[in-house]
Structures are given as C-alpha cells and as structure tokens.
Protein backbone atom coordinates (compact mmCIF):
# COMPACT_ATOMS: atom_id res chain seq x y z
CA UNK A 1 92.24 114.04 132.67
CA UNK A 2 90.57 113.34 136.01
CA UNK A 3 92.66 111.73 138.32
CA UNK A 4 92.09 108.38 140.34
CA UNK A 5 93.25 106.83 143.72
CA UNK A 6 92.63 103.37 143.30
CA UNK A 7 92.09 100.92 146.43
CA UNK A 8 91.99 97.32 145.81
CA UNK A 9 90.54 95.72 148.52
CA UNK A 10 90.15 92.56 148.10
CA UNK A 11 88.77 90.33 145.52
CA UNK A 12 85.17 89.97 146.38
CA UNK A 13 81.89 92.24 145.83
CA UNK A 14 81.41 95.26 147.65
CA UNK A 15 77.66 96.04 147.71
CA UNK A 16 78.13 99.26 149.34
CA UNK A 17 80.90 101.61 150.72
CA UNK A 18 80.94 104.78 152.96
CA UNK A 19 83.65 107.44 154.38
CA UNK A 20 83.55 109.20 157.46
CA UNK A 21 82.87 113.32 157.38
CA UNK A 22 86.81 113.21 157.90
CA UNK A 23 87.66 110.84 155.25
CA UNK A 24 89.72 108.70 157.22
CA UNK A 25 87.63 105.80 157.37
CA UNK A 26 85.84 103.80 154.92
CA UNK A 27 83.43 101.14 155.64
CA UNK A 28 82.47 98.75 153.34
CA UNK A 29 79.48 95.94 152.70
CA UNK A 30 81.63 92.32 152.14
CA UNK A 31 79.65 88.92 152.47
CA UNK A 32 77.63 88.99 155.91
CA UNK A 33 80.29 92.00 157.32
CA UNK A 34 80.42 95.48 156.92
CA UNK A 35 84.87 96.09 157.26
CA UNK A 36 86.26 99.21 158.80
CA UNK A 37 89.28 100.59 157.09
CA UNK A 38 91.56 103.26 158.27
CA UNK A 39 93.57 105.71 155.94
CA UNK A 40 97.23 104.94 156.77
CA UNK A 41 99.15 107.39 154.37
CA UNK A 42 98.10 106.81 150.50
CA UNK A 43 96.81 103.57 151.83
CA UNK A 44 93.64 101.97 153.71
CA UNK A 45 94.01 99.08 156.06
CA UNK A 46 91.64 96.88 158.11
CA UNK A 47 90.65 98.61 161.38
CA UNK A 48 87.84 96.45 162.73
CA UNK A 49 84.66 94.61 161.47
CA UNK A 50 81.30 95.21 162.43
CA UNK A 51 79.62 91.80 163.02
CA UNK A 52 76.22 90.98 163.82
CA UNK A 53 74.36 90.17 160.06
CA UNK A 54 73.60 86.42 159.21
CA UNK A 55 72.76 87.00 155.60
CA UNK A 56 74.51 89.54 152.62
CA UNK A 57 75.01 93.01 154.22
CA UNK A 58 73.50 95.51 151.50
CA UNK A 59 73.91 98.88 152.87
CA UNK A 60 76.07 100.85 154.95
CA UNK A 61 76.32 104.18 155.76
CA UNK A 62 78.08 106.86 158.32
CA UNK A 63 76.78 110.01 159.51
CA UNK A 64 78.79 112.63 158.93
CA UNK A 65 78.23 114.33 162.53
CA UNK A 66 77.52 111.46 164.77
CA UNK A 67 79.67 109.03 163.36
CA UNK A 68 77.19 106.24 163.76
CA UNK A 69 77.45 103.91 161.02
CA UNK A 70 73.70 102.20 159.99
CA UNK A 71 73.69 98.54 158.12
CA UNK A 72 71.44 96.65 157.25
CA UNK A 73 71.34 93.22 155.17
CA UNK A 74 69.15 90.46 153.52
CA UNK A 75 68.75 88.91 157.12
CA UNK A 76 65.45 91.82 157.14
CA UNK A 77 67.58 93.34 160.01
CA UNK A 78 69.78 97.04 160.44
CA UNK A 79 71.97 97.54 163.37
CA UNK A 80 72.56 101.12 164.24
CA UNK A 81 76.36 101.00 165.35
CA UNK A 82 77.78 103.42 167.87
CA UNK A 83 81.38 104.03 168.86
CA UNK A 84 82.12 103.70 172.61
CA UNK A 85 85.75 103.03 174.43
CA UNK A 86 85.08 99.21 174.12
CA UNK A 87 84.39 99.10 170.32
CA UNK A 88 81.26 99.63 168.00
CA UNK A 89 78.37 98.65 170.11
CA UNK A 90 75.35 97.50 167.94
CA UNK A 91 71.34 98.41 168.16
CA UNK A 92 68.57 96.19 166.58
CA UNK A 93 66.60 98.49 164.81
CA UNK A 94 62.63 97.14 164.67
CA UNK A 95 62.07 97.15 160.42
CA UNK A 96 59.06 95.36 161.02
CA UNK A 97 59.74 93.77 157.18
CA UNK A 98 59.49 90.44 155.54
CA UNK A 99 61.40 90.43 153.16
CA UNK A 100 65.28 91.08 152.64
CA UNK A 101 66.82 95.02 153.30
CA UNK A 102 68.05 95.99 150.59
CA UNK A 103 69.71 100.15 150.71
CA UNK A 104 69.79 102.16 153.88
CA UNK A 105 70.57 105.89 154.08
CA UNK A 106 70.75 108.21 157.02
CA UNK A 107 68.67 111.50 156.25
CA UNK A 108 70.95 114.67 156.31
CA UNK A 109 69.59 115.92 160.06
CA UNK A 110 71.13 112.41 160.96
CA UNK A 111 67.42 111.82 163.40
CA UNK A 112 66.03 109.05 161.28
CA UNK A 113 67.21 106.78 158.22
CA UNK A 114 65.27 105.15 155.23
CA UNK A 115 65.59 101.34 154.80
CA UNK A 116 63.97 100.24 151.27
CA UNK A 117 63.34 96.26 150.85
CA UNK A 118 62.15 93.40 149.00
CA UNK A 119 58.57 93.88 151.27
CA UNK A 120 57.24 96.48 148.84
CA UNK A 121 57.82 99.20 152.00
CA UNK A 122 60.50 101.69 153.18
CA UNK A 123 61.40 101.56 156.34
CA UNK A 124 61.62 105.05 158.01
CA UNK A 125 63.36 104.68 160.99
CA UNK A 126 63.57 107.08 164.05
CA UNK A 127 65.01 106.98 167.81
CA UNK A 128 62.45 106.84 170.77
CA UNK A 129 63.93 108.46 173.72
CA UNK A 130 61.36 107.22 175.97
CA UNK A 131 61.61 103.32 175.23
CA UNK A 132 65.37 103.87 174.12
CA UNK A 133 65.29 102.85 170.83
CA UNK A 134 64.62 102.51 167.56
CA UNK A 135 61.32 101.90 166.00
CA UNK A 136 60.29 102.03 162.43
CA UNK A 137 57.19 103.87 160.57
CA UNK A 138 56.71 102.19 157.18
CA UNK A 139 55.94 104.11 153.52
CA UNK A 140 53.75 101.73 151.83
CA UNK A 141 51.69 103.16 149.29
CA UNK A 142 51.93 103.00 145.87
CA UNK A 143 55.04 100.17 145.75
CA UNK A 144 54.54 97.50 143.92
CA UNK A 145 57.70 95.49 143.86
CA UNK A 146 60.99 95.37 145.67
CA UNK A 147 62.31 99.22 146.47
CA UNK A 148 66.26 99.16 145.23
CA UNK A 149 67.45 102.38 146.08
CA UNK A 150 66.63 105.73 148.64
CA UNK A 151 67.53 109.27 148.31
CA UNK A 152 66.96 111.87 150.85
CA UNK A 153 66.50 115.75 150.11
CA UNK A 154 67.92 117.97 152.00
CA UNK A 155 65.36 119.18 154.02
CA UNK A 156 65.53 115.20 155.80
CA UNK A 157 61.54 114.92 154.92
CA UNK A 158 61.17 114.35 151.42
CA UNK A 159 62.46 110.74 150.16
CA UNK A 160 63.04 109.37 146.96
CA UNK A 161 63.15 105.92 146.05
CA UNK A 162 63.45 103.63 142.94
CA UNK A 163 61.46 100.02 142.47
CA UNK A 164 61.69 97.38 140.20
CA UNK A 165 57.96 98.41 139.52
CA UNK A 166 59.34 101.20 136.80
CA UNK A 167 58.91 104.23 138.95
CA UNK A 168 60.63 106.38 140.80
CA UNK A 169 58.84 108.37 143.83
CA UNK A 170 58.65 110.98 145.92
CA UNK A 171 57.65 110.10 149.55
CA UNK A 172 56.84 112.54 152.38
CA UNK A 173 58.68 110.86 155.53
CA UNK A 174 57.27 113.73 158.08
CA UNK A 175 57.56 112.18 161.48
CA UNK A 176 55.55 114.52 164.22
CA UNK A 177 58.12 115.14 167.24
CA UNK A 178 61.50 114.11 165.06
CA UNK A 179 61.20 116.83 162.57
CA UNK A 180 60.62 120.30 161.97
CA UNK A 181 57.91 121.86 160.10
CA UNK A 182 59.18 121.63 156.64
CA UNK A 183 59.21 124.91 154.53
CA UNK A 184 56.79 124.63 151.38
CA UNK A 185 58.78 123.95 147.94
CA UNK A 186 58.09 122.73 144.65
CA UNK A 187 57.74 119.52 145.60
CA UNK A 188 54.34 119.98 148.14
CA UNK A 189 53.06 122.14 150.58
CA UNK A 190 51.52 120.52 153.21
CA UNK A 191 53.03 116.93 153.85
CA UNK A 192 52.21 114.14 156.47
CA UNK A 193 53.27 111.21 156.47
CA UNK A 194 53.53 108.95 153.53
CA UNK A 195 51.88 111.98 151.04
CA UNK A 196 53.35 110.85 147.54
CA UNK A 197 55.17 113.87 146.20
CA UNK A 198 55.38 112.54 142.89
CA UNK A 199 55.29 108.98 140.84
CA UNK A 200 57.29 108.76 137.63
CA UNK A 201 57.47 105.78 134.96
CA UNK A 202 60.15 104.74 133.40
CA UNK A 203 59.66 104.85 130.15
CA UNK A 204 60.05 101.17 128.71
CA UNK A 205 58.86 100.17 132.17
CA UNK A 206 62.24 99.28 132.89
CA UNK A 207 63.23 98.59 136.99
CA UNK A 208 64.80 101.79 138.61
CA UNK A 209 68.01 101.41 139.52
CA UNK A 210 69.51 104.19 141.29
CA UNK A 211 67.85 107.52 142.52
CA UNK A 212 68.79 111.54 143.69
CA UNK A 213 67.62 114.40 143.77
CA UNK A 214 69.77 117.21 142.87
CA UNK A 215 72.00 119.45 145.42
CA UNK A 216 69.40 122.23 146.08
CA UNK A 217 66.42 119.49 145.96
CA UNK A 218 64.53 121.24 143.10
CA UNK A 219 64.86 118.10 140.45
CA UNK A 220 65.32 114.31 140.59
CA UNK A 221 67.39 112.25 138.57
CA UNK A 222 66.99 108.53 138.38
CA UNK A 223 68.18 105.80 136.41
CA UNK A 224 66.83 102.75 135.02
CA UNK A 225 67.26 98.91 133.38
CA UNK A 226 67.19 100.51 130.07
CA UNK A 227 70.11 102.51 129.86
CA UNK A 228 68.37 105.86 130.33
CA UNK A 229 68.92 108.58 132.85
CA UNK A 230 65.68 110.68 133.47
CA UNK A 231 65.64 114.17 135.29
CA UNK A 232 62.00 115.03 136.24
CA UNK A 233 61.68 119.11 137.56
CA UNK A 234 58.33 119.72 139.38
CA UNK A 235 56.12 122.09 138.83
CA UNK A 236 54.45 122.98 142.23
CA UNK A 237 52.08 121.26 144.30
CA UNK A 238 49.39 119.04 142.66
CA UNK A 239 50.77 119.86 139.44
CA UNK A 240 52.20 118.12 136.58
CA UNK A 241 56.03 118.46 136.44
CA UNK A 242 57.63 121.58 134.72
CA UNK A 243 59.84 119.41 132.69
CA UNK A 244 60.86 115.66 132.30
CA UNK A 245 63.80 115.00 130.50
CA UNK A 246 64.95 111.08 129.69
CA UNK A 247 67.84 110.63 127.72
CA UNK A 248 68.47 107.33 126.29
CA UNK A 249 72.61 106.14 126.22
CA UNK A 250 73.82 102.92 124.27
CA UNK A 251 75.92 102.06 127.21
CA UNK A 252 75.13 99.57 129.60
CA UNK A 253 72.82 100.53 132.21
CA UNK A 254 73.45 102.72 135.30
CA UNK A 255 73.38 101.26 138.49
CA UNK A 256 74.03 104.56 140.57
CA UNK A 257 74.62 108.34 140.27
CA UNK A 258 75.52 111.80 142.10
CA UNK A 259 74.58 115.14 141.31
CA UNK A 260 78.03 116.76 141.19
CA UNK A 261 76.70 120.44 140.35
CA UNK A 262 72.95 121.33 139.51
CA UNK A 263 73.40 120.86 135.76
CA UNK A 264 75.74 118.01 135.87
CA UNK A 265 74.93 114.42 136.94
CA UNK A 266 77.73 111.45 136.93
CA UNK A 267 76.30 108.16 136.98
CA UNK A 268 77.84 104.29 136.79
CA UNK A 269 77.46 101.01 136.53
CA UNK A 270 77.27 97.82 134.13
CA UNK A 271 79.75 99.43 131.54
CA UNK A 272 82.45 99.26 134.52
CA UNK A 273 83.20 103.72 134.06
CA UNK A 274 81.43 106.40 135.28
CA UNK A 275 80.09 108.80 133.06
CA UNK A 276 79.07 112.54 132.86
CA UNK A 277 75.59 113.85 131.64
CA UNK A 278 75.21 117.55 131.43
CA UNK A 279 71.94 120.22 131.14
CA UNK A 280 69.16 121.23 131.84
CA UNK A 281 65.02 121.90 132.11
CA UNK A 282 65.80 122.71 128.30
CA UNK A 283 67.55 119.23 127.83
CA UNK A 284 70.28 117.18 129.28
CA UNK A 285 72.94 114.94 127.07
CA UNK A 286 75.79 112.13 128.07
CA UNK A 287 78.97 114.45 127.47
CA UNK A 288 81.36 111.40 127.71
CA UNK A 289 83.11 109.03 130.53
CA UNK A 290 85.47 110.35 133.58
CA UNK A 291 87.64 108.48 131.92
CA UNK A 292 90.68 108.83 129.58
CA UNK A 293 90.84 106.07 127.39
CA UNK A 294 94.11 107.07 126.17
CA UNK A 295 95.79 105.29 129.12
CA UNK A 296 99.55 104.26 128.57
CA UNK A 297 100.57 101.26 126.74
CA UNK A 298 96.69 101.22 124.88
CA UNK A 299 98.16 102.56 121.67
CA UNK A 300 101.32 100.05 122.02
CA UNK A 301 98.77 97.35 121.49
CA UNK A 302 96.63 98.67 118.39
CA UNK A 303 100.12 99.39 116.68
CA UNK A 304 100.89 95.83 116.50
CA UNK A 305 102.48 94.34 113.49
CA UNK A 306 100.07 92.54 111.00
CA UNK A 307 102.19 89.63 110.86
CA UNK A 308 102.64 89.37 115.22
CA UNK A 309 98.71 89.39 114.87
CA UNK A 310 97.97 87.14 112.36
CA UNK A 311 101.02 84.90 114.45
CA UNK A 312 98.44 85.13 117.84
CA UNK A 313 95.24 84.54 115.68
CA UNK A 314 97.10 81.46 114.53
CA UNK A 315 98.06 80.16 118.11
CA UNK A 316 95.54 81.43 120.18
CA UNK A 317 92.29 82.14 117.55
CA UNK A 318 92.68 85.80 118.61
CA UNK A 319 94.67 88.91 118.89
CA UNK A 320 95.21 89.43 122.35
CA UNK A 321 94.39 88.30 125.54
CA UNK A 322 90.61 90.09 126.15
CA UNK A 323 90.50 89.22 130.03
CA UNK A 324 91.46 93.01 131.48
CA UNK A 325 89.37 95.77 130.64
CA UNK A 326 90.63 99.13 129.74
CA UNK A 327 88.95 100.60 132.49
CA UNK A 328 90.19 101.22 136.12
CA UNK A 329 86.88 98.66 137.22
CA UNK A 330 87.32 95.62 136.48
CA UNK A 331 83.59 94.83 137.15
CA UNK A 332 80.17 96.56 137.81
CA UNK A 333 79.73 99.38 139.64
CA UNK A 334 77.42 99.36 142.50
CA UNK A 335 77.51 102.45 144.46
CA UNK A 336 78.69 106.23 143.67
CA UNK A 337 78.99 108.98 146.19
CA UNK A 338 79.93 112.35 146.61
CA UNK A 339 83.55 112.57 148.75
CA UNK A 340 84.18 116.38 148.47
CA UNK A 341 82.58 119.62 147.73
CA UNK A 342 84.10 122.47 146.64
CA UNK A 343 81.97 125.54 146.15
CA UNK A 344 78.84 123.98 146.06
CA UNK A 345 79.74 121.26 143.37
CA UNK A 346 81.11 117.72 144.20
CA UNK A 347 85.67 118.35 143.27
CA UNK A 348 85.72 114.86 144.08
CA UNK A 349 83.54 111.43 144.12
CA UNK A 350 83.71 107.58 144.51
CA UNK A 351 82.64 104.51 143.02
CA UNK A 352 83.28 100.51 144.63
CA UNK A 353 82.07 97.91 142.71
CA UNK A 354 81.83 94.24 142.26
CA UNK A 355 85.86 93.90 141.74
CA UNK A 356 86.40 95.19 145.19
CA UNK A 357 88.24 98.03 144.47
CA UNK A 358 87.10 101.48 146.21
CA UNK A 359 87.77 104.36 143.72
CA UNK A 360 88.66 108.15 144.66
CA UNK A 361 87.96 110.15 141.31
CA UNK A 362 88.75 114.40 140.75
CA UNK A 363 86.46 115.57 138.82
C-alpha cells in the first residue's frame, strides 16, 4: 500500500500548491494570497505570505533553480517574486489580458513561463534585459474559450494547453533571443512562434481539464469533463498522430494528472483519490486508485449488527453518519505534481485540493 503524509492546512480551497527543488518549502494559492510554508520536522508551518493579488490567486509555481516563485490570479495580473535579504520582492509581469489568469507554469529552462486565461490567449512570458522586465508574447490561434491548464515539454518550446473549447493543443512558444534552436522531434520540425503542433478533440466535446505530456515529451495525455483520459502519440511533422488512445472511466472526472513513468499516468480529481492508468501506443487502461480502501476501522463498520442498524435507521433514517469520506481528501482535487524521481519515474507525488490538505503520496 502506498504510503501518505498528510498536511492539513487549513480549512479553505487551495487552487494550487508548489515545493521548492529542496522540498522544504511549499507555497500554496489561498483566497487573494499565495502562503509560504516551511518544513519544520514531519510538519509545515507558516513562513511568510506573498501579497500583492486583489482577486483569487490561481497559480503558483517555484523554479527549481532560481527559486523564484511566479503567481498569478483572477485580478489578470502575475507577479514574478524574487528572494532578496529584505523578503520576496514582487515584479508586475505585462499579460496584456482581459480576462482573469487562470494556471501559470515556469518552462523547465526557467527563461520564460506560460500564463493561460479566460481571454482565449496564453500568455508566454519572458525577461527583457534591456528594459528590465518582463513582457509577454501572446499564443492566440486556434482558442476558442477560456485556456484551463499549461504543460511545458521539456525542451521549454513546445506547450500544451487544455480549453473549455474540447481540445487540447500543442503550441510552439519559440521566442528568438530567449531560446535555443530546438532539435526536430515528432512533434515538428521547424517551429516559430505560435506554429500549432497539434489540435485534439475531446471526444464528447467535453472541456479539458488538465494537460502533460509525458517524461521524454514523445506523447500527451490530457483529461477531460467526461471522465476520460486520452493519450495522443504523434506521428511526425504534418502528419496524423501514430496513435490516440481515450479511455473512458465511470469515476468522476479528472481534474489533473502526472506522468509518473512513460507507460504510467496518475491522474485526480472530482472522485476525491488519485488513480493509476497504465499502457501504451497499443492501449492504455485505469489499473485502480493509489489508494487502499481497506483502511482500519472500515470493516468494523460493515460488520455491524442487523439489529444496531435497523436501531440507527430507526433514529436517524440511516445507517451511519455519511459526512467523512473514506478517502484521505475530503474534497476535490485540484492540482497533482511530481515531488520525486527516482530512476527516471516519479517514487513520489502530490495532490492539494479543495479541503486544504497538501498530500505527499509513495508510489
């Protein structure tokens, strides 16, 4: 059974949560703040908040290297925070958008980030030396509705993202003078800015919730409204894809999910457990949750006398008080990430969620 280091926050919504390359902070998204925890022991406690939003913070993210944390909220603004001996010192980024912010993600060379929003454009931000700071170049083309979620691969110039408008896409984010030539790969060849890599429906038309592509960056997995998890492998420049593989679950749907190996996806959300989905080009299928359901004390319960529930249907009109859930959640998840690597494959990831607990699962 995997095991699970549970941190209960506090008892509001976390939209989004982050660790530090060293693990030993965690920043999360609460209300118009993004709070700064620091591991003390088995513990985290409040280090320092990061204010400067007006409006519902909905992303937050460190870089591993730098240690800059980016935010950015429903106010249409990020702030690019930086640590210096008097505290975090904040940085208006330019977004340029009308509309709310609504995920953020640094790209793995840590020079620019992706900010998607409600404006139908992702906002791919990048630091001007000359003018000293940050500007923003925006991917526009095809969206159609509000962009919920951005994945970087790992060569920091192809971006994924998921819309409400059923698809899932593949952006080029080349910036000339931030990034290197990128090597050619399955996904394109030659690739300027905002070149669409690849567009992908969901198949009941169903908004896209969560997006990633996988850890070498030869497939993309997203997830959608209708309970379905669809891994798409392309088949080379300007043609169709080798494979596309949707498999439907009768869970609720997935919010989120992390590629913990190349054949093995975990994903969460609704259903309030993260579960494991397995495969391949030939075919992938949901293996089962993280979690052990045979918890302690959940077999007390079932072996209840007859007559003890027949007593509580009596009293109460039912067996036993329904409010806690048999899961460690209590609520939705929102956001899962990858918190160590072992090998190549994610050993360990997390999940926060609307319960505002931040989970630490072994895989």
């Amino acid at each position: 059974m995997p095991s699970s280091e549970v941190h209960h926050l506090f008892h509001h919504p976390i939209a989004d949560h982050s660790f530090s390359a060293d693990r030993q902070t965690l920043a999360v998204a609460r209300d118009n703040n993004v709070e700064l925890y620091a591991r003390s022991g088995g513990k985290f406690a409040l280090q320092d908040e990061l204010r400067g939003h007006d409006k519902t913070v909905t992303g937050v993210d460190i870089a591993p290297r730098s240690g800059r944390i980016v935010t950015c909220s429903q106010d249409r603004n990020a702030y690019v925070w930086e640590p210096s001996p008097s505290g975090w010192k904040p940085t208006l980024v330019l977004l340029r958008i009308n509309r709310a912010a609504t995920s953020v993600r640094w790209s793995p060379s840590e020079a620019k980030f992706a900010v998607g929003s409600g404006a139908r454009v992702i906002a791919v931000c990048y630091f001007e030396e000359e003018n000293n700071w940050w500007v923003s170049k925006h991917l526009k083309k095809p969206i159609r509705s509000t962009v919920t979620s951005v994945s970087w691969h790992p060569n920091s110039v192809l971006l994924a993202a998921g819309s409400t408008d059923g698809h899932a896409r593949v952006f080029s984010s080349f910036i000339k003078g931030v990034d290197p030539r990128p090597e050619p790969s399955t996904w394109g060849e030659r690739l300027p800015f905002n070149t669409v890599c690849g567009e992908y429906l969901n198949g009941t038309a169903g908004w896209v919730h969560g997006c990633a592509f996988s850890p070498r960056g030869d497939a993309l997995a997203f997830t959608a409204h209708d309970s379905s998890i669809t891994v798409v492998y392309p088949g080379g420049p300007d043609q169709p894809p080798k494979a596309v593989v949707s498999v439907g679950t009768q869970v609720l749907p997935l919010v989120s999910l992390v590629w913990t190996s190349e054949s093995e996806i975990v994903a969460a959300g609704y259903d309030c457990e993260a579960f494991k989905f397995r495969g391949d080009e030939q075919g992938w299928e949901l293996t089962g949750s993280v979690e052990s359901k045979g918890r302690p004390g959940l077999t007390d319960q079932r072996e209840e006398s007859a007559l003890n529930m027949f007593r509580q249907m009596d009293l109460k009109g039912k067996v036993k008080d329904d409010t806690q859930l048999n899961t460690v959640h209590q609520n939705t998840i929102s956001t899962v990430r990858s918190y160590a690597e072992n090998g190549g494959s994610v050993s360990k990831f997390t999940t926060s969620g609307v319960d505002g607990r931040v989970v630490v699962w072994s895989l």
